[in-house]
PDB file of N, CA and C in Angstrom:
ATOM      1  N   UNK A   1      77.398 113.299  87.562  1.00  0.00           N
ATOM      2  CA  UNK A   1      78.525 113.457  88.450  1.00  0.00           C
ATOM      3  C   UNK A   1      79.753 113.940  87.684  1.00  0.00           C
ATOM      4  N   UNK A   2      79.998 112.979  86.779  1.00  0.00           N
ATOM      5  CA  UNK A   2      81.149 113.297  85.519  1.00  0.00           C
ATOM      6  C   UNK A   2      80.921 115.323  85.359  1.00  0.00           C
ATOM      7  N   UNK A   3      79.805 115.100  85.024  1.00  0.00           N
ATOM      8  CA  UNK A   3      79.511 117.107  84.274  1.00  0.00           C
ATOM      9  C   UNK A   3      79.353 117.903  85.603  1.00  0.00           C
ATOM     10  N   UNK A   4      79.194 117.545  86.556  1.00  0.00           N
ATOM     11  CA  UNK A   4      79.607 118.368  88.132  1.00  0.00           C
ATOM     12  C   UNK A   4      81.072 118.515  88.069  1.00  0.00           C
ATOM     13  N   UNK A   5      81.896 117.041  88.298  1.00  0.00           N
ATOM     14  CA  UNK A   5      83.398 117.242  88.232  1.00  0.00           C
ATOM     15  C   UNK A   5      83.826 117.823  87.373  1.00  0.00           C
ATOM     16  N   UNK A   6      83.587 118.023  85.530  1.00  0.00           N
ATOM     17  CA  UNK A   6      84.275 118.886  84.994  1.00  0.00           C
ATOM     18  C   UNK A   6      83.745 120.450  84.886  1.00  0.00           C
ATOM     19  N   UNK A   7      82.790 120.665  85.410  1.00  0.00           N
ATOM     20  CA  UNK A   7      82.801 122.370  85.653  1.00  0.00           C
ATOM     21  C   UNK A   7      83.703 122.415  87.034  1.00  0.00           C
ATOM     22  N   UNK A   8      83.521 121.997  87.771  1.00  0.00           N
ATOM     23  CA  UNK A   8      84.736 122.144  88.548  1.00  0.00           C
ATOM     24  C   UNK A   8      86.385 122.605  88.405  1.00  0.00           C
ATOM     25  N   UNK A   9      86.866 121.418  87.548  1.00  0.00           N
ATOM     26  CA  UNK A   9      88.226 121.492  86.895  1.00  0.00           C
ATOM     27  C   UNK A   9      87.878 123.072  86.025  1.00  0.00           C
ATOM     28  N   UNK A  10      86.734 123.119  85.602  1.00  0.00           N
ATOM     29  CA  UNK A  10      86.785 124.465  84.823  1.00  0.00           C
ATOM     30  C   UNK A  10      86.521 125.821  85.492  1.00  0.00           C
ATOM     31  N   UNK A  11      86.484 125.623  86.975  1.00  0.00           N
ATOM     32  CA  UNK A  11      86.335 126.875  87.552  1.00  0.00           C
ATOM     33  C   UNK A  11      84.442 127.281  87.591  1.00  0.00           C
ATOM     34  N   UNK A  12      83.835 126.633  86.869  1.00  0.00           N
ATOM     35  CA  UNK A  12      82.565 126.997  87.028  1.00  0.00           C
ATOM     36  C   UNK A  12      81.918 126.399  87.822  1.00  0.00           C
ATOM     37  N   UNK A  13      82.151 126.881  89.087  1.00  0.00           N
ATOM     38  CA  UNK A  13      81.562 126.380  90.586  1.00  0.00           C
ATOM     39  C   UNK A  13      80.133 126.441  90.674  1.00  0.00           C
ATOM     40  N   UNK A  14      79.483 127.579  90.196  1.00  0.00           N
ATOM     41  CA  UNK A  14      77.545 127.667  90.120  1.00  0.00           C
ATOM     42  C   UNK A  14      77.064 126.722  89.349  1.00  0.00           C
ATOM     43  N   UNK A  15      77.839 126.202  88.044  1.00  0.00           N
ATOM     44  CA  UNK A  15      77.668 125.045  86.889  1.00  0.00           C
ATOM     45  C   UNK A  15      77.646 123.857  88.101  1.00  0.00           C
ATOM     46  N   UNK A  16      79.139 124.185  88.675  1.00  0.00           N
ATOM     47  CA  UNK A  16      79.140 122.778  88.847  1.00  0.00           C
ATOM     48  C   UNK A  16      77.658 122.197  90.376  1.00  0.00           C
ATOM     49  N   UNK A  17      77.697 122.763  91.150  1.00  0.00           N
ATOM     50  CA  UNK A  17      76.644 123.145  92.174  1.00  0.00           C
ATOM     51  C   UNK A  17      74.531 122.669  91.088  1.00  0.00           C
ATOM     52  N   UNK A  18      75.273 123.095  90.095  1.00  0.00           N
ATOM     53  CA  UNK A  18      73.375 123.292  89.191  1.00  0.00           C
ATOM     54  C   UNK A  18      73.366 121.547  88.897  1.00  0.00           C
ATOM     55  N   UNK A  19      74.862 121.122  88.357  1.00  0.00           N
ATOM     56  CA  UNK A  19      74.720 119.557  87.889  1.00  0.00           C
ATOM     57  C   UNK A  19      74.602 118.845  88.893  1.00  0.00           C
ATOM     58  N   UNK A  20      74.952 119.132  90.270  1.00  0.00           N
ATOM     59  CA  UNK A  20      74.747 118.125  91.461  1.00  0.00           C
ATOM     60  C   UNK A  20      72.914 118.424  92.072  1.00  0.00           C
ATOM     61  N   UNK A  21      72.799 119.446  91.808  1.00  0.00           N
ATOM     62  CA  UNK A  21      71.639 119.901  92.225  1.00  0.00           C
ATOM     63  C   UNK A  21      70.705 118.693  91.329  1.00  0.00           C
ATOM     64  N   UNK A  22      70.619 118.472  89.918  1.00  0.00           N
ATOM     65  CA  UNK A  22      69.764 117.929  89.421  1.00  0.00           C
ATOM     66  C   UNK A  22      69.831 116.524  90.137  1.00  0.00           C
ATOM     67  N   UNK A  23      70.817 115.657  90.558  1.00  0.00           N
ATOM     68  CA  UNK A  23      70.885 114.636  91.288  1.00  0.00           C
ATOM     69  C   UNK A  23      70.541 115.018  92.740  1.00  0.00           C
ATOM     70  N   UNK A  24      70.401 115.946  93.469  1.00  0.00           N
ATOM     71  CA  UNK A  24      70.011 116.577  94.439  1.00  0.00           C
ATOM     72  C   UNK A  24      68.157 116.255  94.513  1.00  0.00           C
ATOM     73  N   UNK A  25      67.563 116.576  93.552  1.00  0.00           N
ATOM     74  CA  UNK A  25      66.231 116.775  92.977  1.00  0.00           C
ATOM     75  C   UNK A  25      65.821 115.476  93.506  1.00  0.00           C
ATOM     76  N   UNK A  26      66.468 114.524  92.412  1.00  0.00           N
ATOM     77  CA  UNK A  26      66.169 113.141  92.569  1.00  0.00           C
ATOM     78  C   UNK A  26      66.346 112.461  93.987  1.00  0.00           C
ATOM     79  N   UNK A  27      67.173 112.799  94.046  1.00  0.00           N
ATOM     80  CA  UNK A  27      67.366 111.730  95.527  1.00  0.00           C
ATOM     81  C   UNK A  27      66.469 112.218  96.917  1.00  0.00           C
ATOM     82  N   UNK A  28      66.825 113.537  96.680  1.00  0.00           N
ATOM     83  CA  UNK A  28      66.125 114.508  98.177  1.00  0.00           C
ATOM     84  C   UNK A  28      65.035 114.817  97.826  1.00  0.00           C
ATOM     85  N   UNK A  29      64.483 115.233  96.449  1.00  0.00           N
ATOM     86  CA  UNK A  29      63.297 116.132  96.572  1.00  0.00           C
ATOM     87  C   UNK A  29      63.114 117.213  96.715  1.00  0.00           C
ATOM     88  N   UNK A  30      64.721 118.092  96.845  1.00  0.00           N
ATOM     89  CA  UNK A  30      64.721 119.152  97.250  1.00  0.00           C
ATOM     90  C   UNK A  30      65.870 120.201  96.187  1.00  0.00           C
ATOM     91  N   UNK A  31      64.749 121.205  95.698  1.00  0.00           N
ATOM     92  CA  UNK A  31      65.218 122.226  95.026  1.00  0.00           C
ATOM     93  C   UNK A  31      66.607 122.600  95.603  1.00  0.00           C
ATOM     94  N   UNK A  32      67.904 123.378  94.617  1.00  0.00           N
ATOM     95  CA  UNK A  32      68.831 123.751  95.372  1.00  0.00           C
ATOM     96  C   UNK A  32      68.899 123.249  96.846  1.00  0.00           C
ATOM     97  N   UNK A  33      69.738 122.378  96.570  1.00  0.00           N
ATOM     98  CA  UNK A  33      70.282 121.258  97.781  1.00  0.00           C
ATOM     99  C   UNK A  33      72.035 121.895  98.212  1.00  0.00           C
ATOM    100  N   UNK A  34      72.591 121.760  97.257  1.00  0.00           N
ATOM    101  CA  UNK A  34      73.728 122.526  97.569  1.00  0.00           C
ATOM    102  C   UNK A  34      73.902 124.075  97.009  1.00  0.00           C
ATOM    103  N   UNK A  35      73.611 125.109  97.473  1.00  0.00           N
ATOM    104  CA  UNK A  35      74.273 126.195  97.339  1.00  0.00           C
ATOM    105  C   UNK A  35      75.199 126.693  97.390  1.00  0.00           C
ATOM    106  N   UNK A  36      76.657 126.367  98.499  1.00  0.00           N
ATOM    107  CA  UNK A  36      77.538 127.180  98.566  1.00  0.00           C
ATOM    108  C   UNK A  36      78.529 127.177  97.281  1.00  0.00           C
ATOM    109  N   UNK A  37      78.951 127.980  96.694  1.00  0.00           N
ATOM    110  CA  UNK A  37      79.860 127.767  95.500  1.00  0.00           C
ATOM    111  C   UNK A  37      81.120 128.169  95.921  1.00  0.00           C
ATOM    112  N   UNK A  38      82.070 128.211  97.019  1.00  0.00           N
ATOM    113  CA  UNK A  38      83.252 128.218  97.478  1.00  0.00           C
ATOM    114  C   UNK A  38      83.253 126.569  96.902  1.00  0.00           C
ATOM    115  N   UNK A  39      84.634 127.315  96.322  1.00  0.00           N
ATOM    116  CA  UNK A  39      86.022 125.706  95.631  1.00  0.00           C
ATOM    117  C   UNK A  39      85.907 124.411  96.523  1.00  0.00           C
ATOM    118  N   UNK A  40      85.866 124.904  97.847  1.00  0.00           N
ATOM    119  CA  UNK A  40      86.449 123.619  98.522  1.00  0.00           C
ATOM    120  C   UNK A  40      84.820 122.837  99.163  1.00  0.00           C
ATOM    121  N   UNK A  41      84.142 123.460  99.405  1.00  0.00           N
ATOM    122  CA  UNK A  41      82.515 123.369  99.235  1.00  0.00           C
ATOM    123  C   UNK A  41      82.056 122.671  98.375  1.00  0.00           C
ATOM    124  N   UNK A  42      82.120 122.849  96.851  1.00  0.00           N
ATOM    125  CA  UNK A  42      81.832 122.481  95.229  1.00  0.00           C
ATOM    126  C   UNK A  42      82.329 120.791  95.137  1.00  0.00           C
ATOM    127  N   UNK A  43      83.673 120.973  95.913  1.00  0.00           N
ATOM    128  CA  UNK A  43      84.868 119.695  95.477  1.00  0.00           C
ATOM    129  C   UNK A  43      83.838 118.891  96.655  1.00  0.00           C
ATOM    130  N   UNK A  44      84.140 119.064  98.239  1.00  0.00           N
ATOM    131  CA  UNK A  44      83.604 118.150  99.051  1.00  0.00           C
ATOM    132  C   UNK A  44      82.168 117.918  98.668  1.00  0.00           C
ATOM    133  N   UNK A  45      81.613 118.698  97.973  1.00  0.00           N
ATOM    134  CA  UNK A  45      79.750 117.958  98.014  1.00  0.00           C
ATOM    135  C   UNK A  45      79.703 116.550  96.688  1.00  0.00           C
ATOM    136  N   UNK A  46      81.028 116.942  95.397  1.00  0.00           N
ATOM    137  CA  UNK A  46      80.983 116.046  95.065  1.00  0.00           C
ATOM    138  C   UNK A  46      81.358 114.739  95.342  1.00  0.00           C
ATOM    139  N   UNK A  47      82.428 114.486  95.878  1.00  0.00           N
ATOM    140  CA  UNK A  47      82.548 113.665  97.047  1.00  0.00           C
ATOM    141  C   UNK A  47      82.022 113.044  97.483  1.00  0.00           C
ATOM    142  N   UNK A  48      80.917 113.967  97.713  1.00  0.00           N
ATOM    143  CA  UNK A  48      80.000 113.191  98.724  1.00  0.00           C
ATOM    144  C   UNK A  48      79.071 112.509  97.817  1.00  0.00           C
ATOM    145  N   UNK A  49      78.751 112.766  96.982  1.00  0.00           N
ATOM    146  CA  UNK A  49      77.714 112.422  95.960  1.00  0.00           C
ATOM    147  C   UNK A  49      77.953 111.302  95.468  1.00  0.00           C
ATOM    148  N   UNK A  50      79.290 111.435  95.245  1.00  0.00           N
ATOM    149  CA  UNK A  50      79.983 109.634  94.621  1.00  0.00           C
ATOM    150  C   UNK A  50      80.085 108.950  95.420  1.00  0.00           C
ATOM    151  N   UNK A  51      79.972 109.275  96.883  1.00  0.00           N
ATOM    152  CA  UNK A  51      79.857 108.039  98.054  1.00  0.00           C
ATOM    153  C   UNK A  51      78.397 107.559  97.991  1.00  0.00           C
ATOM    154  N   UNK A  52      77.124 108.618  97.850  1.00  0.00           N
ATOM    155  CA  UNK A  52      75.963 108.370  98.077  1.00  0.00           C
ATOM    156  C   UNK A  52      75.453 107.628  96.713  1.00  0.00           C
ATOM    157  N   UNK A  53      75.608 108.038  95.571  1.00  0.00           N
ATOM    158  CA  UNK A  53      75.508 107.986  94.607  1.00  0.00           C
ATOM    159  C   UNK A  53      76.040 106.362  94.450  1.00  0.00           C
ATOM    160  N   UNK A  54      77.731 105.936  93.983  1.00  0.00           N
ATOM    161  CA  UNK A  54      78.186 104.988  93.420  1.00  0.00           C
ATOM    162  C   UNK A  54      78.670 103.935  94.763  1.00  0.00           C
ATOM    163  N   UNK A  55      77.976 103.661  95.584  1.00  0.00           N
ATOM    164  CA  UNK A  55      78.576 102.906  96.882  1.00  0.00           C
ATOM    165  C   UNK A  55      79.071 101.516  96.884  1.00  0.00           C
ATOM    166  N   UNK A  56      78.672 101.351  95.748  1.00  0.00           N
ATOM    167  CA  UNK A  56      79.489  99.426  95.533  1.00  0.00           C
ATOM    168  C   UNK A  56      79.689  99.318  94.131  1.00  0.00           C
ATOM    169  N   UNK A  57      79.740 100.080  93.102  1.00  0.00           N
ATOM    170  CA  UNK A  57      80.289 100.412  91.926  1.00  0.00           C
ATOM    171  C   UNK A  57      81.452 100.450  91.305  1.00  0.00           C
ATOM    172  N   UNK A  58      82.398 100.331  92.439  1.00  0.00           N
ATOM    173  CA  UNK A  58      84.130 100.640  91.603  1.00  0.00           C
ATOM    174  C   UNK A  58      84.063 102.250  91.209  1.00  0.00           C
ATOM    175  N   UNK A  59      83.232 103.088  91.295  1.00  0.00           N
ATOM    176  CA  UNK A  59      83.630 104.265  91.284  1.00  0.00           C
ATOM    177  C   UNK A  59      84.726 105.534  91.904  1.00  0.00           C
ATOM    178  N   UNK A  60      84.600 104.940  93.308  1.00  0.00           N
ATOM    179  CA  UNK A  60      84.638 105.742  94.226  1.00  0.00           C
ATOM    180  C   UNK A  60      86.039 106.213  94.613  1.00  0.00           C
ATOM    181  N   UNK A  61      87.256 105.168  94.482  1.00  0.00           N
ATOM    182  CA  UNK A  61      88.149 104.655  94.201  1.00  0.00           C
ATOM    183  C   UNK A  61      88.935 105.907  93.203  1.00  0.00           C
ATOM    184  N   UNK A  62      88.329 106.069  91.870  1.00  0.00           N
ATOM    185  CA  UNK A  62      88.849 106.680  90.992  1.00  0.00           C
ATOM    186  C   UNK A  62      88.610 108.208  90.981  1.00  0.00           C
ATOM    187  N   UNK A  63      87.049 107.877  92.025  1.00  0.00           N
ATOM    188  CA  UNK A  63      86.898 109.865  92.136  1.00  0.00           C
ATOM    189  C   UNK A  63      87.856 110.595  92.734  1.00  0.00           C
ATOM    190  N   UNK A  64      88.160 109.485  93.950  1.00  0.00           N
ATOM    191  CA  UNK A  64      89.001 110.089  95.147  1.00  0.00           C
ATOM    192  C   UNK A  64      90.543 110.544  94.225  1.00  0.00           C
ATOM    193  N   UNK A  65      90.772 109.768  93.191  1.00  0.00           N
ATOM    194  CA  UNK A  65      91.739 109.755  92.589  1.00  0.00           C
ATOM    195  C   UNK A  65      92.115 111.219  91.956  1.00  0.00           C
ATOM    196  N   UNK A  66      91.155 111.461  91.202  1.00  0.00           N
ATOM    197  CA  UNK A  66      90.552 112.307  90.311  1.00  0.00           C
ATOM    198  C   UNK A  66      90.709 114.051  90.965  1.00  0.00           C
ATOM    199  N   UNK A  67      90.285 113.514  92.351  1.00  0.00           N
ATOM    200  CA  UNK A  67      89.641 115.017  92.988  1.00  0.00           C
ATOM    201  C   UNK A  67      90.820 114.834  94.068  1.00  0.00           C
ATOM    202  N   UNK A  68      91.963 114.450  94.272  1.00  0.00           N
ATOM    203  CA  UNK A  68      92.673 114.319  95.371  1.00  0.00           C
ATOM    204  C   UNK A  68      92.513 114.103  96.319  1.00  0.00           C
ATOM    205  N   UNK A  69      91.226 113.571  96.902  1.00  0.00           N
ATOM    206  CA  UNK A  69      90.545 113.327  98.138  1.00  0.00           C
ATOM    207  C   UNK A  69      91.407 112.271  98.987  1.00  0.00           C
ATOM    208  N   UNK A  70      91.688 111.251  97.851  1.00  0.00           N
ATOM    209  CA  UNK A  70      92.326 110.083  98.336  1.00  0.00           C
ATOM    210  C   UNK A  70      92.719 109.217  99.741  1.00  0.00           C
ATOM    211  N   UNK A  71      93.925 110.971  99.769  1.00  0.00           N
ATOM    212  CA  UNK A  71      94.830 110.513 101.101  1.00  0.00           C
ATOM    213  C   UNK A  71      94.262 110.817 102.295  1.00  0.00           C
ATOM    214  N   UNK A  72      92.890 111.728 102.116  1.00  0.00           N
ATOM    215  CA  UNK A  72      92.153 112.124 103.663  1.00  0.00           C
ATOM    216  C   UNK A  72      91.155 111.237 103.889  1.00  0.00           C
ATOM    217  N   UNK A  73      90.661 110.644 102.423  1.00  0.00           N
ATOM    218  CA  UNK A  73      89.152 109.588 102.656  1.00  0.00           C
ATOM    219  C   UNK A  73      89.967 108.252 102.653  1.00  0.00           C
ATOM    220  N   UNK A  74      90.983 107.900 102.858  1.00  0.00           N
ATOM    221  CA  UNK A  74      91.128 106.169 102.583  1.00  0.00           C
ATOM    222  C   UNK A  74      92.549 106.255 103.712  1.00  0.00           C
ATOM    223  N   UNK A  75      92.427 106.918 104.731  1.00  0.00           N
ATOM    224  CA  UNK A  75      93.562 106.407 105.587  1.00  0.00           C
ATOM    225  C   UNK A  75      94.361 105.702 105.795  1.00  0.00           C
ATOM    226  N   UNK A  76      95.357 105.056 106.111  1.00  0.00           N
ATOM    227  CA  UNK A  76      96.220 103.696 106.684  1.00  0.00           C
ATOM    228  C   UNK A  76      96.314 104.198 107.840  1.00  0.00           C
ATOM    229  N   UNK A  77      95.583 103.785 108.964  1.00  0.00           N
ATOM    230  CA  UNK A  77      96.688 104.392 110.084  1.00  0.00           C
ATOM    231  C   UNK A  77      97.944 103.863 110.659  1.00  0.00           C
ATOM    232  N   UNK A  78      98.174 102.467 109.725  1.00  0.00           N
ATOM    233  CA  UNK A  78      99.518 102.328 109.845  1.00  0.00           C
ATOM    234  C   UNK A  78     100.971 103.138 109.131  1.00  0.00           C
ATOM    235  N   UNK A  79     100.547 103.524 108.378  1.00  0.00           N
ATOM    236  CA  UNK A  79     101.434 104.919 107.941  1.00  0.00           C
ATOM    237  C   UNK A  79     100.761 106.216 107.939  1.00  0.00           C
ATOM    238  N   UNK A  80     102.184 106.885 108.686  1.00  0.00           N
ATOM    239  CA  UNK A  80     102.078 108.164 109.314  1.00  0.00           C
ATOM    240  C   UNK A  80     101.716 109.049 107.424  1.00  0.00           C
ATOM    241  N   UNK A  81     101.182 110.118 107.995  1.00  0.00           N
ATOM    242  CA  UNK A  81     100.771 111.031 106.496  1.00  0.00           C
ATOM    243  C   UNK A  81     102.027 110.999 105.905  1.00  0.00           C
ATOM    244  N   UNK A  82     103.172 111.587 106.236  1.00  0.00           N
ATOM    245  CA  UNK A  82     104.604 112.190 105.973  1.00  0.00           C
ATOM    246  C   UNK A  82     104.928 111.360 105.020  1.00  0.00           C
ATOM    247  N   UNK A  83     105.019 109.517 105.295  1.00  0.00           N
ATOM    248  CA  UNK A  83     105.440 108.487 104.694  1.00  0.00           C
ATOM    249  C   UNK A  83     104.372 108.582 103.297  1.00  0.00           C
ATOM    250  N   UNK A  84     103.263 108.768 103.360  1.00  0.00           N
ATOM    251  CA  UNK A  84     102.277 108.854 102.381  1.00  0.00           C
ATOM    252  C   UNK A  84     103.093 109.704 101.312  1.00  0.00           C
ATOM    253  N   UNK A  85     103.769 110.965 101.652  1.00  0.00           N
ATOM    254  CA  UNK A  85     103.730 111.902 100.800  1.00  0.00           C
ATOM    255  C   UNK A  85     105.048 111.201 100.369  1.00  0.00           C
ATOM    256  N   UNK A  86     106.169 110.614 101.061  1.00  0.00           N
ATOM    257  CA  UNK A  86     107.204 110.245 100.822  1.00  0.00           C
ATOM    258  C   UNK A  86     106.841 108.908  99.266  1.00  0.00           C
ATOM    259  N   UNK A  87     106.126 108.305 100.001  1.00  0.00           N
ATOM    260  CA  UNK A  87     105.332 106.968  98.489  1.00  0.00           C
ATOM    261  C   UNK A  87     104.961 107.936  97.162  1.00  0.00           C
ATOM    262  N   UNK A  88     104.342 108.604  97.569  1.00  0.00           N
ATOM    263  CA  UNK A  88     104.008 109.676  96.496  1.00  0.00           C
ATOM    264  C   UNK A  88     105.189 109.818  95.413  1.00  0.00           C
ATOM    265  N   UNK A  89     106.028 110.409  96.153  1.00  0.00           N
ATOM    266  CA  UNK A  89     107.109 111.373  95.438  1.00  0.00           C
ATOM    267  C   UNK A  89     107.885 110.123  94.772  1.00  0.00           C
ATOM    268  N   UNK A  90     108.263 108.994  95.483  1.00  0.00           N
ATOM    269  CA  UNK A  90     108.644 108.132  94.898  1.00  0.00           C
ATOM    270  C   UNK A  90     108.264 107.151  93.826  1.00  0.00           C
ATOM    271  N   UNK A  91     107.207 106.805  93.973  1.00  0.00           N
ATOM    272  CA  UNK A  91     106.480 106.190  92.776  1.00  0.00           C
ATOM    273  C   UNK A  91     104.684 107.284  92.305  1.00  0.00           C
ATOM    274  N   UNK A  92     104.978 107.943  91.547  1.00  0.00           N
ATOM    275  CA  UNK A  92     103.788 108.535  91.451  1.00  0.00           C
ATOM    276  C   UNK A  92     102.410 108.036  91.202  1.00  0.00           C
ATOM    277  N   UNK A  93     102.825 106.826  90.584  1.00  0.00           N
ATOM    278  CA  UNK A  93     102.052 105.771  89.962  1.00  0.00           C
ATOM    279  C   UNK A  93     101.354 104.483  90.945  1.00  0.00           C
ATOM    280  N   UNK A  94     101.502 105.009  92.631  1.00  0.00           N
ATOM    281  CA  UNK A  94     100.940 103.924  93.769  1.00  0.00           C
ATOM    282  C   UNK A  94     100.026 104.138  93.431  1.00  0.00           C
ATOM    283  N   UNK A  95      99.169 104.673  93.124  1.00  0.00           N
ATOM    284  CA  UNK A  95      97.534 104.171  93.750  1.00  0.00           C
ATOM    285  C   UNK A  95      97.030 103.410  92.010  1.00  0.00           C
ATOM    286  N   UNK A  96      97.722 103.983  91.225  1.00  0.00           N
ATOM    287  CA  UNK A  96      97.656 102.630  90.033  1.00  0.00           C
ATOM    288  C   UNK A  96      97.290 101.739  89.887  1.00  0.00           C
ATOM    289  N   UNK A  97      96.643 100.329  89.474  1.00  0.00           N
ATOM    290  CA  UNK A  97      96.816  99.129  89.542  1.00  0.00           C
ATOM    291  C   UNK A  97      97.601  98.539  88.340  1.00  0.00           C
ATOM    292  N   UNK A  98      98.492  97.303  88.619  1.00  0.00           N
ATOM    293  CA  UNK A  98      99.174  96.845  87.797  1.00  0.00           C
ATOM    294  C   UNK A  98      98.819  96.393  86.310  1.00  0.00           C
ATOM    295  N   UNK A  99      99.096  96.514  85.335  1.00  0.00           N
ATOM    296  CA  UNK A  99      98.582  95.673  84.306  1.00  0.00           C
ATOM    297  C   UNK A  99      98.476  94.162  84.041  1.00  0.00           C
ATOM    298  N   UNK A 100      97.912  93.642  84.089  1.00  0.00           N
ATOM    299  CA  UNK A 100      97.984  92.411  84.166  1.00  0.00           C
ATOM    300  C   UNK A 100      98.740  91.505  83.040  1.00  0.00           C
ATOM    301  N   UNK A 101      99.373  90.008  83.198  1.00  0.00           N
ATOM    302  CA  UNK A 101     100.566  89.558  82.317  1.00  0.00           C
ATOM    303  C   UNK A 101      99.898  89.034  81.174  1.00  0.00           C
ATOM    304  N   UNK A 102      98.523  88.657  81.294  1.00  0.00           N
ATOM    305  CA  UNK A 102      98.005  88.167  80.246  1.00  0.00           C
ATOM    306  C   UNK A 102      97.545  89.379  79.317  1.00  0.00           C
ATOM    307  N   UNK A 103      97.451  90.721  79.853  1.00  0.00           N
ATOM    308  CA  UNK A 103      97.190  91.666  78.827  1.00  0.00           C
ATOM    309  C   UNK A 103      98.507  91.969  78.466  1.00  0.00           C
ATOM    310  N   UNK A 104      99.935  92.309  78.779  1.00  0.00           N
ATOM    311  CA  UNK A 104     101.073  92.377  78.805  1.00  0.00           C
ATOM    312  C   UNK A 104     101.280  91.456  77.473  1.00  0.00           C
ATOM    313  N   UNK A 105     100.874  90.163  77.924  1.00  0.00           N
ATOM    314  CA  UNK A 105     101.332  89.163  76.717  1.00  0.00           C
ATOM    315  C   UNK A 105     100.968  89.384  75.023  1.00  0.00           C
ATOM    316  N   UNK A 106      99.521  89.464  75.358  1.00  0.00           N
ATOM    317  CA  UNK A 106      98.551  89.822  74.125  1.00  0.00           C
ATOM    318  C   UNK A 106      98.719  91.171  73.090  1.00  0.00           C
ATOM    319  N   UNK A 107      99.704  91.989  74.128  1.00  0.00           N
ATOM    320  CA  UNK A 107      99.081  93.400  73.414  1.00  0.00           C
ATOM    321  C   UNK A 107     100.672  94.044  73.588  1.00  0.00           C
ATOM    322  N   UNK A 108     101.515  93.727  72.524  1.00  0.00           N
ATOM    323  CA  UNK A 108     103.070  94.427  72.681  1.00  0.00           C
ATOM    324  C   UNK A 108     103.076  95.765  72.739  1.00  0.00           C
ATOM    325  N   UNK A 109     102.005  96.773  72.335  1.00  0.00           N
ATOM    326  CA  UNK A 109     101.902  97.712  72.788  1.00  0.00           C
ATOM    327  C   UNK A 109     101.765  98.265  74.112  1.00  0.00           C
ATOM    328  N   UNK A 110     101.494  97.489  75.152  1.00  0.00           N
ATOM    329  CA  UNK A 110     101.430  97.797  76.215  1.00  0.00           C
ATOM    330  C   UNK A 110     102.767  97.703  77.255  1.00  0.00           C
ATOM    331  N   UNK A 111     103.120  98.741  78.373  1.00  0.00           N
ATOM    332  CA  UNK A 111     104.037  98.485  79.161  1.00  0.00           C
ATOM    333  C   UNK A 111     104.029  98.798  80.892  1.00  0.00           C
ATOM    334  N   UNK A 112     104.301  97.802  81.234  1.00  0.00           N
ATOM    335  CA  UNK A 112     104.087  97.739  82.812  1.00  0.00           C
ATOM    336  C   UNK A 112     103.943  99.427  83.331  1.00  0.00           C
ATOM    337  N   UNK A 113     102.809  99.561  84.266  1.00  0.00           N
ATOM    338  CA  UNK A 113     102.799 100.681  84.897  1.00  0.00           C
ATOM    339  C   UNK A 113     104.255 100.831  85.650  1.00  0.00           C
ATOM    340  N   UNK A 114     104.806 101.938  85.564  1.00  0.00           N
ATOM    341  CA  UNK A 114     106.183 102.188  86.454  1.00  0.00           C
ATOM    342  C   UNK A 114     105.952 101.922  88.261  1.00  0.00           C
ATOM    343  N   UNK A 115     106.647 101.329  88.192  1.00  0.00           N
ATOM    344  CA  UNK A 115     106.904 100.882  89.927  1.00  0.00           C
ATOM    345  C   UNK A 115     105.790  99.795  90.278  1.00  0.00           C
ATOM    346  N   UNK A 116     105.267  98.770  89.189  1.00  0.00           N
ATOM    347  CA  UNK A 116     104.936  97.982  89.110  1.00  0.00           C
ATOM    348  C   UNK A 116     105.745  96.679  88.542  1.00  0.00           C
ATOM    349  N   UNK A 117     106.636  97.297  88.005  1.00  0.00           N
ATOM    350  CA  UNK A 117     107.626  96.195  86.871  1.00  0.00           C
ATOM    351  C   UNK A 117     108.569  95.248  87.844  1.00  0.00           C
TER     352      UNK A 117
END
């Protein structure tokens, strides 16, 4: 999944399509499973793969992160999109999780994620 997502970031959409394909193999049985190599095609099949793929893993969370999926796969429908983008701009660092005080304590090198402090 990892070597799908980074031919991606690298523009090599047929790469990235060949590395999902080999997990394609496995799961389906079926030769070239995804073909289309349009950008937005490439991005949503991985997506999808880390839903099918990592479904109770803690993965899924960080792909969405990763691939910007985020704000379309994890809704609130108590806030309107607009406000979403507004959280955004303001703390860039929401979807973050905090550092915790006992690692804080232990490790003076470390410092509170911003808009966590």
């Amino acid at each position: 999944m990892l070597e799908a997502e980074m031919l991606y970031y690298k523009k090599d959409y047929a790469g990235a399509n060949k590395a999902l394909n080999v997990i394609a193999k496995r799961a389906y049985g079926k030769d070239n499973y995804y073909t289309s190599s349009a950008p937005a095609d490439v991005l949503d099949n991985i997506v999808n793969e880390y839903f099918l793929e990592f479904p109770a893993e803690g993965m899924i969370w960080w792909a969405l992160i990763r691939t910007g999926k985020i704000w379309s796969m994890v809704p609130n429908s108590e806030i309107p999109d607009q406000t979403f983008e507004s959280l955004k701009a303001k703390n860039p660092n929401i979807l973050l999780w905090p550092i915790a005080q006992g690692s804080l304590n232990r490790n003076s090198n470390l410092h509170q994620i911003q808009g966590w402090s």
